[in-house]
PDB file of N, CA and C in Angstrom:
ATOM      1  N   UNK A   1     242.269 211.062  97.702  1.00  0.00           N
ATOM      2  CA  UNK A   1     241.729 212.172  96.962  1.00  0.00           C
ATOM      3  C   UNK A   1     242.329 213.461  97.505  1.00  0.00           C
ATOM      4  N   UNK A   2     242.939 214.263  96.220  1.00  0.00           N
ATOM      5  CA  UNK A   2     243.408 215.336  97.270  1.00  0.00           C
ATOM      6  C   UNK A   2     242.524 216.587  97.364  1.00  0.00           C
ATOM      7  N   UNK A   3     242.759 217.035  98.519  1.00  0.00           N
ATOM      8  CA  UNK A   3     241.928 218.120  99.234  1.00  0.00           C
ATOM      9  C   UNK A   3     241.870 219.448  98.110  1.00  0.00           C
ATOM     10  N   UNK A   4     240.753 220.249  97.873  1.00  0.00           N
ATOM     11  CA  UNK A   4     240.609 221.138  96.684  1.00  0.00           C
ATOM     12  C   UNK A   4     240.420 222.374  97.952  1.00  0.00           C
ATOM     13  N   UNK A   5     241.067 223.637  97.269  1.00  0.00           N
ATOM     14  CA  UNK A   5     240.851 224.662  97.792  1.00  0.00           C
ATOM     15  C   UNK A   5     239.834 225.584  97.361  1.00  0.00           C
ATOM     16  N   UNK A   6     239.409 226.780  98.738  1.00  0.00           N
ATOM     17  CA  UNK A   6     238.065 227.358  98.277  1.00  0.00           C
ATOM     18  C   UNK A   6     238.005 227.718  97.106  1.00  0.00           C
ATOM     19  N   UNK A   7     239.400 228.190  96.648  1.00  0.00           N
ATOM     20  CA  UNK A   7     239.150 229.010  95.222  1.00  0.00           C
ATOM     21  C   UNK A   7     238.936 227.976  94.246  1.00  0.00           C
ATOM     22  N   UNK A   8     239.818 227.116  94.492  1.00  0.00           N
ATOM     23  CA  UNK A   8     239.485 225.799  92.843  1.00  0.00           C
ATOM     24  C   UNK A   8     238.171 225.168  93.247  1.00  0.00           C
ATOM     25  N   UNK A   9     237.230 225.040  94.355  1.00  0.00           N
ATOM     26  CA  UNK A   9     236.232 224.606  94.589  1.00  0.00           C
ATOM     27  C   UNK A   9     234.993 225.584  93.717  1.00  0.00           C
ATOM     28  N   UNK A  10     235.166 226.778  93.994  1.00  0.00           N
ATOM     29  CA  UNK A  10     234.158 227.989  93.597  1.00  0.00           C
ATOM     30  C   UNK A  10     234.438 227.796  92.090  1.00  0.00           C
ATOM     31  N   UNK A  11     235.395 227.636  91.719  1.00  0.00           N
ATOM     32  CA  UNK A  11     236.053 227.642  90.020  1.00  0.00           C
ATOM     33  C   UNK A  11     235.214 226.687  89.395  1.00  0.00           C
ATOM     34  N   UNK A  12     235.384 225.629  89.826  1.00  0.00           N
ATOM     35  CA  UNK A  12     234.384 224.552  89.451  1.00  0.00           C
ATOM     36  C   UNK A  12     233.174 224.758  89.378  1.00  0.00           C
ATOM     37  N   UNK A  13     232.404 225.138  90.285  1.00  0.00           N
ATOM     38  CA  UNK A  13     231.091 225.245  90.444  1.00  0.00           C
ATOM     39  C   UNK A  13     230.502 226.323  89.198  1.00  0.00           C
ATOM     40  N   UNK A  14     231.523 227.235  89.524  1.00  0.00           N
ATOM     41  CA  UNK A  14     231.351 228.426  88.265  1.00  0.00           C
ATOM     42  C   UNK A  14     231.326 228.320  86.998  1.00  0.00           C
ATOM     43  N   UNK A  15     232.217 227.064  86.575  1.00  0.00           N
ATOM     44  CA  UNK A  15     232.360 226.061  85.267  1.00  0.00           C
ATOM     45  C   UNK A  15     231.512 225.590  85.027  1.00  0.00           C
ATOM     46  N   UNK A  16     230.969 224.977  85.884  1.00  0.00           N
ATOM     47  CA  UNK A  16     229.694 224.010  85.716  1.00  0.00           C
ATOM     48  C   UNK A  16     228.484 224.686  85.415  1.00  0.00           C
ATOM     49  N   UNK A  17     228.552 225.791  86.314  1.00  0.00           N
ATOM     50  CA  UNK A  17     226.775 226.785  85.976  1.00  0.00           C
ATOM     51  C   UNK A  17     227.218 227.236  84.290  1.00  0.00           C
ATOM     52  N   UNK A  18     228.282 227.756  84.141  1.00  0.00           N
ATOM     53  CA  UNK A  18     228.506 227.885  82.929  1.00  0.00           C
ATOM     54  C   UNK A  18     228.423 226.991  81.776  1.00  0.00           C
ATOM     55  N   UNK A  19     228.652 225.713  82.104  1.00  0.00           N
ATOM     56  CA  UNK A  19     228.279 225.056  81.056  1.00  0.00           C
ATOM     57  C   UNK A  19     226.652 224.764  81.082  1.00  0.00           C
ATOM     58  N   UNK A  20     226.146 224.448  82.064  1.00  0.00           N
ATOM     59  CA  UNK A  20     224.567 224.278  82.295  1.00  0.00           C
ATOM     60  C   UNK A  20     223.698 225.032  81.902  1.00  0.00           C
ATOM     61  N   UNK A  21     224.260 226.123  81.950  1.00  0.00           N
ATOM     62  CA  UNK A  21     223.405 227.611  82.240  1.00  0.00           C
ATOM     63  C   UNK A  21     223.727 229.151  81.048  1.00  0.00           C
ATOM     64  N   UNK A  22     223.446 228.516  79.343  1.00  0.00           N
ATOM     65  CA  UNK A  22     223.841 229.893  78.476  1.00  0.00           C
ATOM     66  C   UNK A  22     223.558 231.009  78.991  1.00  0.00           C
ATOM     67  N   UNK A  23     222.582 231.414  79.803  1.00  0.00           N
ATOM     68  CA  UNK A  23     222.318 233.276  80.695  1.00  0.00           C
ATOM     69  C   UNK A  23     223.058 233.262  81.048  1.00  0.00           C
ATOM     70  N   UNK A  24     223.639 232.424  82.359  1.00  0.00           N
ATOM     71  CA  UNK A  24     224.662 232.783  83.392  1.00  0.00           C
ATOM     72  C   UNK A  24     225.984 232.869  82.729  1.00  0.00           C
ATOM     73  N   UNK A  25     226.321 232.045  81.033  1.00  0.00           N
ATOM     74  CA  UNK A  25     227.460 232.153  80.512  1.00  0.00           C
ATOM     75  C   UNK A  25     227.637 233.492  79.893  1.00  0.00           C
ATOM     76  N   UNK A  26     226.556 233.713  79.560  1.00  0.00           N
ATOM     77  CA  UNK A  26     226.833 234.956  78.558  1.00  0.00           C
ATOM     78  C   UNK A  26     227.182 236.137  79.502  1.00  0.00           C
ATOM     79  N   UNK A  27     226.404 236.317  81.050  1.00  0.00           N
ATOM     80  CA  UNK A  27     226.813 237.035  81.736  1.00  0.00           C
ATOM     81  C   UNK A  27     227.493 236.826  82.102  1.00  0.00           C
ATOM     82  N   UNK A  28     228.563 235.768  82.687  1.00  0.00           N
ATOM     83  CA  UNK A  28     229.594 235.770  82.988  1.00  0.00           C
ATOM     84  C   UNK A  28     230.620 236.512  81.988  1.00  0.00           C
ATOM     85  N   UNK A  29     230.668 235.953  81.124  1.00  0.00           N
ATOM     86  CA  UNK A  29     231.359 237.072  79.717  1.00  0.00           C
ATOM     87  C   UNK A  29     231.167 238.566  79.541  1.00  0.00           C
ATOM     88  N   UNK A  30     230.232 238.867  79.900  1.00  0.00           N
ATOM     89  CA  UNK A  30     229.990 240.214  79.608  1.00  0.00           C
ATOM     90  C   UNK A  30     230.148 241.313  80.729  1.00  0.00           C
ATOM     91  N   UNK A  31     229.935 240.443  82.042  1.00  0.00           N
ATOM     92  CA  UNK A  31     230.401 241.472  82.983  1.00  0.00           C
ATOM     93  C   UNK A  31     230.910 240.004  84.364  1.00  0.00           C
ATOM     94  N   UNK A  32     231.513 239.835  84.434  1.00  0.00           N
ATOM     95  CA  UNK A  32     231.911 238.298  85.407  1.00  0.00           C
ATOM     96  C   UNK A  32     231.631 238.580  87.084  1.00  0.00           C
ATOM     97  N   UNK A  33     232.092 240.347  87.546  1.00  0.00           N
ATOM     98  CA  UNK A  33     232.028 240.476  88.975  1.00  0.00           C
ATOM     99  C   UNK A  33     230.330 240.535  89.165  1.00  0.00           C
ATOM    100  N   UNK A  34     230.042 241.204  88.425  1.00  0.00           N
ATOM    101  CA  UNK A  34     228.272 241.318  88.517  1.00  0.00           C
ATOM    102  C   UNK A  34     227.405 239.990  88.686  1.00  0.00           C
ATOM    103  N   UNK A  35     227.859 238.680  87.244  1.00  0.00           N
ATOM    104  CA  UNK A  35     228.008 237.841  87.319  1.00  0.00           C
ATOM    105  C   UNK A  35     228.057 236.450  88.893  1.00  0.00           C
ATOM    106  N   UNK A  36     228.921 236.652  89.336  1.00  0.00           N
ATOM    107  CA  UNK A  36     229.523 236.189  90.807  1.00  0.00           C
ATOM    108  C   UNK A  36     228.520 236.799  91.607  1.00  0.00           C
ATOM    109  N   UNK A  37     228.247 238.017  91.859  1.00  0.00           N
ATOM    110  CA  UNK A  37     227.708 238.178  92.880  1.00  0.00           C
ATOM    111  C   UNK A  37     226.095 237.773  92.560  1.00  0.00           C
ATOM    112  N   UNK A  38     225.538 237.955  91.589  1.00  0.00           N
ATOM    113  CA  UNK A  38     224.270 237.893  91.493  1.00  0.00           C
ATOM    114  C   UNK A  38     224.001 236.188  91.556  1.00  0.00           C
ATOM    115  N   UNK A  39     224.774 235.609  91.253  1.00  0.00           N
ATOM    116  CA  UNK A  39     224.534 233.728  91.093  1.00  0.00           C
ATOM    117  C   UNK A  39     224.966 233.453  92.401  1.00  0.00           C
ATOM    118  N   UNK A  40     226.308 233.455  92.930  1.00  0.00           N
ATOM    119  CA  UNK A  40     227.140 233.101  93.724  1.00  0.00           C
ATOM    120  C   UNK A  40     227.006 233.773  95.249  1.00  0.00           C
ATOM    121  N   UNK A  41     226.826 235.019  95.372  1.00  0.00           N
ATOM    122  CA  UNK A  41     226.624 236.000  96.176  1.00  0.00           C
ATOM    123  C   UNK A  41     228.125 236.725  96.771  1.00  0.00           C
ATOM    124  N   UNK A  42     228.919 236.213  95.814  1.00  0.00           N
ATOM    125  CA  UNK A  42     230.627 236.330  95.757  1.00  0.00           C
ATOM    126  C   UNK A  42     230.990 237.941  95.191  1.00  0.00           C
ATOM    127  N   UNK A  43     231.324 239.096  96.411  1.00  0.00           N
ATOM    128  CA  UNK A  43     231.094 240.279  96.186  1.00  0.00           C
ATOM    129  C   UNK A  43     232.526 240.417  96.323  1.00  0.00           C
ATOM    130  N   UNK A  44     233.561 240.847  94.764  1.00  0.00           N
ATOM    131  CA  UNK A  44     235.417 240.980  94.795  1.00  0.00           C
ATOM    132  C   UNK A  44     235.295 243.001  95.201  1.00  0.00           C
ATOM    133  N   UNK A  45     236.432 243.223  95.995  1.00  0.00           N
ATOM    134  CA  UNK A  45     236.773 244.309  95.906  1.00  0.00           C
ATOM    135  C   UNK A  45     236.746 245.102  94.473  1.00  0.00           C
ATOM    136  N   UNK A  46     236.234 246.449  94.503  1.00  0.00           N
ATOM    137  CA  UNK A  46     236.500 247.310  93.534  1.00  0.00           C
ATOM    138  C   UNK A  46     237.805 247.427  92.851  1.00  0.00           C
ATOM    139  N   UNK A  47     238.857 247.253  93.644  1.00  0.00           N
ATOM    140  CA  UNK A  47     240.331 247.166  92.667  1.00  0.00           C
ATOM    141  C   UNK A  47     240.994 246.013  92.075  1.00  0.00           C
ATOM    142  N   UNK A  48     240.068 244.389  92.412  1.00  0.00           N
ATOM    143  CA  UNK A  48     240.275 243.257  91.810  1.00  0.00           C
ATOM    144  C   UNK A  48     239.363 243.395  90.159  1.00  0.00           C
ATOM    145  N   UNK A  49     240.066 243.641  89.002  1.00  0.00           N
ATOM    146  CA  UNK A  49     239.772 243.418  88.008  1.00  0.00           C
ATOM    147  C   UNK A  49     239.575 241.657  87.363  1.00  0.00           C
ATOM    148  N   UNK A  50     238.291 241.252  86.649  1.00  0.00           N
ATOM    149  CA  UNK A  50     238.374 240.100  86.820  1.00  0.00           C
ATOM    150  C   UNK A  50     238.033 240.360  84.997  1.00  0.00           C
ATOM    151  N   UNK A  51     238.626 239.117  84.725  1.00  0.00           N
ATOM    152  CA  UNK A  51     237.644 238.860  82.770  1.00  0.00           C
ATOM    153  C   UNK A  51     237.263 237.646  82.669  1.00  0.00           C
ATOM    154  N   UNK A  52     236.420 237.492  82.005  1.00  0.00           N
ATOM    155  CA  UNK A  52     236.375 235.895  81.876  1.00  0.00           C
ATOM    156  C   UNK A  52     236.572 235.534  80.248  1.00  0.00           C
ATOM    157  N   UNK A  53     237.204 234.622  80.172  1.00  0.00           N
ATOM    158  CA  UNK A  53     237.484 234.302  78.558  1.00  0.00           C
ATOM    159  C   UNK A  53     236.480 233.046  78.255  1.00  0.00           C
ATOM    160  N   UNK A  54     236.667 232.212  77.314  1.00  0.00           N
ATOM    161  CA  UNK A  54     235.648 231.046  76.794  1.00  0.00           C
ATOM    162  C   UNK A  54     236.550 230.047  75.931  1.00  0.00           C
ATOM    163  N   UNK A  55     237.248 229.341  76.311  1.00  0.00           N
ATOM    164  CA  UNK A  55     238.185 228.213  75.197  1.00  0.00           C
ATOM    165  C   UNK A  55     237.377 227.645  74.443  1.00  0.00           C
ATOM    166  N   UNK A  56     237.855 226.935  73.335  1.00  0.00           N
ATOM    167  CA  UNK A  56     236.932 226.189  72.155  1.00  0.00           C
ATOM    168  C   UNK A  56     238.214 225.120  72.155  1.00  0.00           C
ATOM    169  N   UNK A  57     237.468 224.697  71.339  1.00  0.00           N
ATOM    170  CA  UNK A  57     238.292 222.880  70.676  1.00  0.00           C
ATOM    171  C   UNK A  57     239.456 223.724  70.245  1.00  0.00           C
ATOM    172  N   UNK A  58     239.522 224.709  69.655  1.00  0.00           N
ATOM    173  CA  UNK A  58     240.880 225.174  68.655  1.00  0.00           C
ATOM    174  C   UNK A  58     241.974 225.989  69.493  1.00  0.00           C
ATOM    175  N   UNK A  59     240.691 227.141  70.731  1.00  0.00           N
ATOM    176  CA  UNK A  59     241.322 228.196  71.314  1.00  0.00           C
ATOM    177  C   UNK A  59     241.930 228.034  72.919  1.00  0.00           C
ATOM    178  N   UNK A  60     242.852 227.507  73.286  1.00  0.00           N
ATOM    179  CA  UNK A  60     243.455 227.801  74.729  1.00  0.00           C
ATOM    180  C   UNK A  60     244.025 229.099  75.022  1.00  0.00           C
ATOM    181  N   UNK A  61     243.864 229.349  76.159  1.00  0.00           N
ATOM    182  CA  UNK A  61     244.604 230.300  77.083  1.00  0.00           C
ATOM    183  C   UNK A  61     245.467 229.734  78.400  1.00  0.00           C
ATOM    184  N   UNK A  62     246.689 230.406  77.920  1.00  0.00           N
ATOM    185  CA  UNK A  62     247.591 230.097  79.316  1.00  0.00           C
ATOM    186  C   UNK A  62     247.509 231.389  80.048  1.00  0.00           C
ATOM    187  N   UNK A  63     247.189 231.261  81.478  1.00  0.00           N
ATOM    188  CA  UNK A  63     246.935 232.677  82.022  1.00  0.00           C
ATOM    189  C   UNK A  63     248.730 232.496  83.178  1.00  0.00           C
ATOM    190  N   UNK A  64     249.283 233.404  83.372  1.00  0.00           N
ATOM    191  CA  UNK A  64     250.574 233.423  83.708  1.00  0.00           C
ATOM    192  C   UNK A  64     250.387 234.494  85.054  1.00  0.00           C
ATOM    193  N   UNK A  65     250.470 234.015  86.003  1.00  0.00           N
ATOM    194  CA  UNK A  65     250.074 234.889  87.512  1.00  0.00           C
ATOM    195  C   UNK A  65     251.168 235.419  87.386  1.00  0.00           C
ATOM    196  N   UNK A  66     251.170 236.355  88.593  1.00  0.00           N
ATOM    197  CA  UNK A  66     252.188 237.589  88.792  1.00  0.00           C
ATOM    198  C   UNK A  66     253.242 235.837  90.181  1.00  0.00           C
ATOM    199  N   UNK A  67     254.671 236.726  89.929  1.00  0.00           N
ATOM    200  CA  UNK A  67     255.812 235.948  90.591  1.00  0.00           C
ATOM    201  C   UNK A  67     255.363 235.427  91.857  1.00  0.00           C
ATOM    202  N   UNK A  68     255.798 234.543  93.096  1.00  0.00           N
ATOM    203  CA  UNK A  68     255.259 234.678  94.257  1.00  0.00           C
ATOM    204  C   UNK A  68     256.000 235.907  95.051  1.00  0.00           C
ATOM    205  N   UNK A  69     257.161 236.637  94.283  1.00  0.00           N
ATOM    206  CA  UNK A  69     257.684 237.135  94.814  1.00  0.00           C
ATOM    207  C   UNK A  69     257.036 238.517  94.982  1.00  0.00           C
ATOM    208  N   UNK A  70     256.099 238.630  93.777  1.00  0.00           N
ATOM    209  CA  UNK A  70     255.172 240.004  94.145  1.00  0.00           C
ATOM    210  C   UNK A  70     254.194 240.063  94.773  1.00  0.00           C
ATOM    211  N   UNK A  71     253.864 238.751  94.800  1.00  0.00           N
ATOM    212  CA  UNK A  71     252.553 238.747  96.119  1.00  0.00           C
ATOM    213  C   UNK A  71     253.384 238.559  97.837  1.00  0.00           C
ATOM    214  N   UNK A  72     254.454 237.660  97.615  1.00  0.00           N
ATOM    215  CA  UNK A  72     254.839 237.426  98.669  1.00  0.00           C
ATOM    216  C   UNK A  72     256.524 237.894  98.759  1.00  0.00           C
ATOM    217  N   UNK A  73     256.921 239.109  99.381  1.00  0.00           N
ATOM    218  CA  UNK A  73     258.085 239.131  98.975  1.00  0.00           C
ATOM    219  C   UNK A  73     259.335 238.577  99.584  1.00  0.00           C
ATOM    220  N   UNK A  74     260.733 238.104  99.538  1.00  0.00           N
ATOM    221  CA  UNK A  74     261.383 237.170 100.056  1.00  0.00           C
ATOM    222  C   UNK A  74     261.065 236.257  99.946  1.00  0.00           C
ATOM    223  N   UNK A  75     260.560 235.458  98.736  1.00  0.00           N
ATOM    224  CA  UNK A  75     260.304 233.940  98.683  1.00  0.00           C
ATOM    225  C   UNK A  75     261.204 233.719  97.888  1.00  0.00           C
ATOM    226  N   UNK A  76     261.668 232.480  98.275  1.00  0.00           N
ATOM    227  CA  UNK A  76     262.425 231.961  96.970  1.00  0.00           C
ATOM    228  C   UNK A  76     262.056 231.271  95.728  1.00  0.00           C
ATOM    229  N   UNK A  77     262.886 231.327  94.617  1.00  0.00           N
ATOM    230  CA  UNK A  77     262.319 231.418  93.385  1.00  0.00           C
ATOM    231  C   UNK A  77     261.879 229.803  93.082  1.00  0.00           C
ATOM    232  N   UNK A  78     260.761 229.060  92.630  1.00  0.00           N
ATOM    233  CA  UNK A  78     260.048 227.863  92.187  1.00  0.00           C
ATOM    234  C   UNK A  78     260.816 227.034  91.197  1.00  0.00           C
ATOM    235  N   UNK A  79     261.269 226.158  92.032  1.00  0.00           N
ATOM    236  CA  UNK A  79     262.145 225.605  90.426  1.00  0.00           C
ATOM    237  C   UNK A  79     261.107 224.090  90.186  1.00  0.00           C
ATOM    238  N   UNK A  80     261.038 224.128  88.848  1.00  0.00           N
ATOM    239  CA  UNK A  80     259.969 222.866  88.422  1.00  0.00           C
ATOM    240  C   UNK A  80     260.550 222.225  87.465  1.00  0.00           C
ATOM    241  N   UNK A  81     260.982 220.932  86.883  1.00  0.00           N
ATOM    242  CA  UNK A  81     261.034 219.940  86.172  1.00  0.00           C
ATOM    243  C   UNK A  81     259.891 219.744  84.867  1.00  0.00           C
ATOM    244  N   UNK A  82     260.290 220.282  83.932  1.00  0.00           N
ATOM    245  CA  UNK A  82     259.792 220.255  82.779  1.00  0.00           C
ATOM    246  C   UNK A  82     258.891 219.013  82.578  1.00  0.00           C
ATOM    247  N   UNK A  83     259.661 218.073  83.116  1.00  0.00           N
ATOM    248  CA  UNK A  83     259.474 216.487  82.158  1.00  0.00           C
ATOM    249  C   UNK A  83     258.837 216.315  83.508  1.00  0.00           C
ATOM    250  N   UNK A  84     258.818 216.106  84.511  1.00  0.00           N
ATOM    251  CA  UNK A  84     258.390 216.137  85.846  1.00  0.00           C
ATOM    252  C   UNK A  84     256.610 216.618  85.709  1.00  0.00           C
ATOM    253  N   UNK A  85     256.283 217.748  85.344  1.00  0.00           N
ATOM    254  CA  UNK A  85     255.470 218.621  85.230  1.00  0.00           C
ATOM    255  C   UNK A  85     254.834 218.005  84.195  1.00  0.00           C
ATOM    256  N   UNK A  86     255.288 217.516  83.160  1.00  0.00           N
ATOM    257  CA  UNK A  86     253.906 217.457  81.731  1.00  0.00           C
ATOM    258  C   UNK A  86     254.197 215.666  81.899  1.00  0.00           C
ATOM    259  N   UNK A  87     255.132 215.531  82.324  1.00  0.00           N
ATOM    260  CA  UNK A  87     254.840 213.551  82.294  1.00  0.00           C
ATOM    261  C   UNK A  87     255.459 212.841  81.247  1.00  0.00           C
ATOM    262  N   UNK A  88     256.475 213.892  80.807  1.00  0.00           N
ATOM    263  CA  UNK A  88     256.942 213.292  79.116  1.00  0.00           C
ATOM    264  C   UNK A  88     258.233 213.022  79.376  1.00  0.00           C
ATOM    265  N   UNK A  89     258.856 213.128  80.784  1.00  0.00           N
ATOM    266  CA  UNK A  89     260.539 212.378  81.447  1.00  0.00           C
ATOM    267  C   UNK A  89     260.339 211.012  81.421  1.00  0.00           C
ATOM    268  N   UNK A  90     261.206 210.172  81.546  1.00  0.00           N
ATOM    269  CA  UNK A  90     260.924 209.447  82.309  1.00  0.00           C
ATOM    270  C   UNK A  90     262.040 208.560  83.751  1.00  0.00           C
TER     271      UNK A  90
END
C-alpha cells in the first residue's frame, strides 16, 4: 500500500465530510478557508488563495499547478510517457 501524504490525506477527509455533510459542502463552496478552519481547525496564510469547485457526472476539472521550476528553482524539467501515464501503451 503506498504511503499517502499529509496533504492527499487531509484531501480525502475533506471529500468525504463533503460528501456526508451538505452544510459543510455548501460552505466549503462558498467560502473554503473559513470552511477548513472551522471543521478541520486548518488555519492557510492570508496570501494562499484557495476555491473550491464541485464536479458532476458531465463536469471535470483539470487543475494545472504552477512548473516545479517556480516553486523550486533549478529543477529539471519532468518528462512523462503519455501511454505510460494513462495505461493506453503497451
Amino acid at each position: 500500500m503506498a504511503v499517502k501524504t499529509t496533504e492527499a490525506l487531509i484531501k480525502t477527509q475533506v471529500i468525504q465530510k463533503a460528501w456526508e455533510d451538505p452544510a459543510f459542502r455548501a460552505s466549503l463552496l462558498a467560502d473554503p478557508k473559513s470552511a477548513l478552519r472551522e471543521t478541520f481547525g486548518i488555519e492557510l496564510p492570508d496570501h494562499i488563495r484557495l476555491t473550491a469547485v464541485e464536479e458532476s457526472a458531465n463536469d471535470f476539472f483539470l487543475v494545472i499547478p504552477p512548473p516545479p521550476s517556480a516553486i523550486l528553482p533549478n529543477t529539471e524539467r519532468l518528462v512523462i510517457e503519455p501511454a505510460a501515464m494513462w495505461g493506453t501503451g503497451g
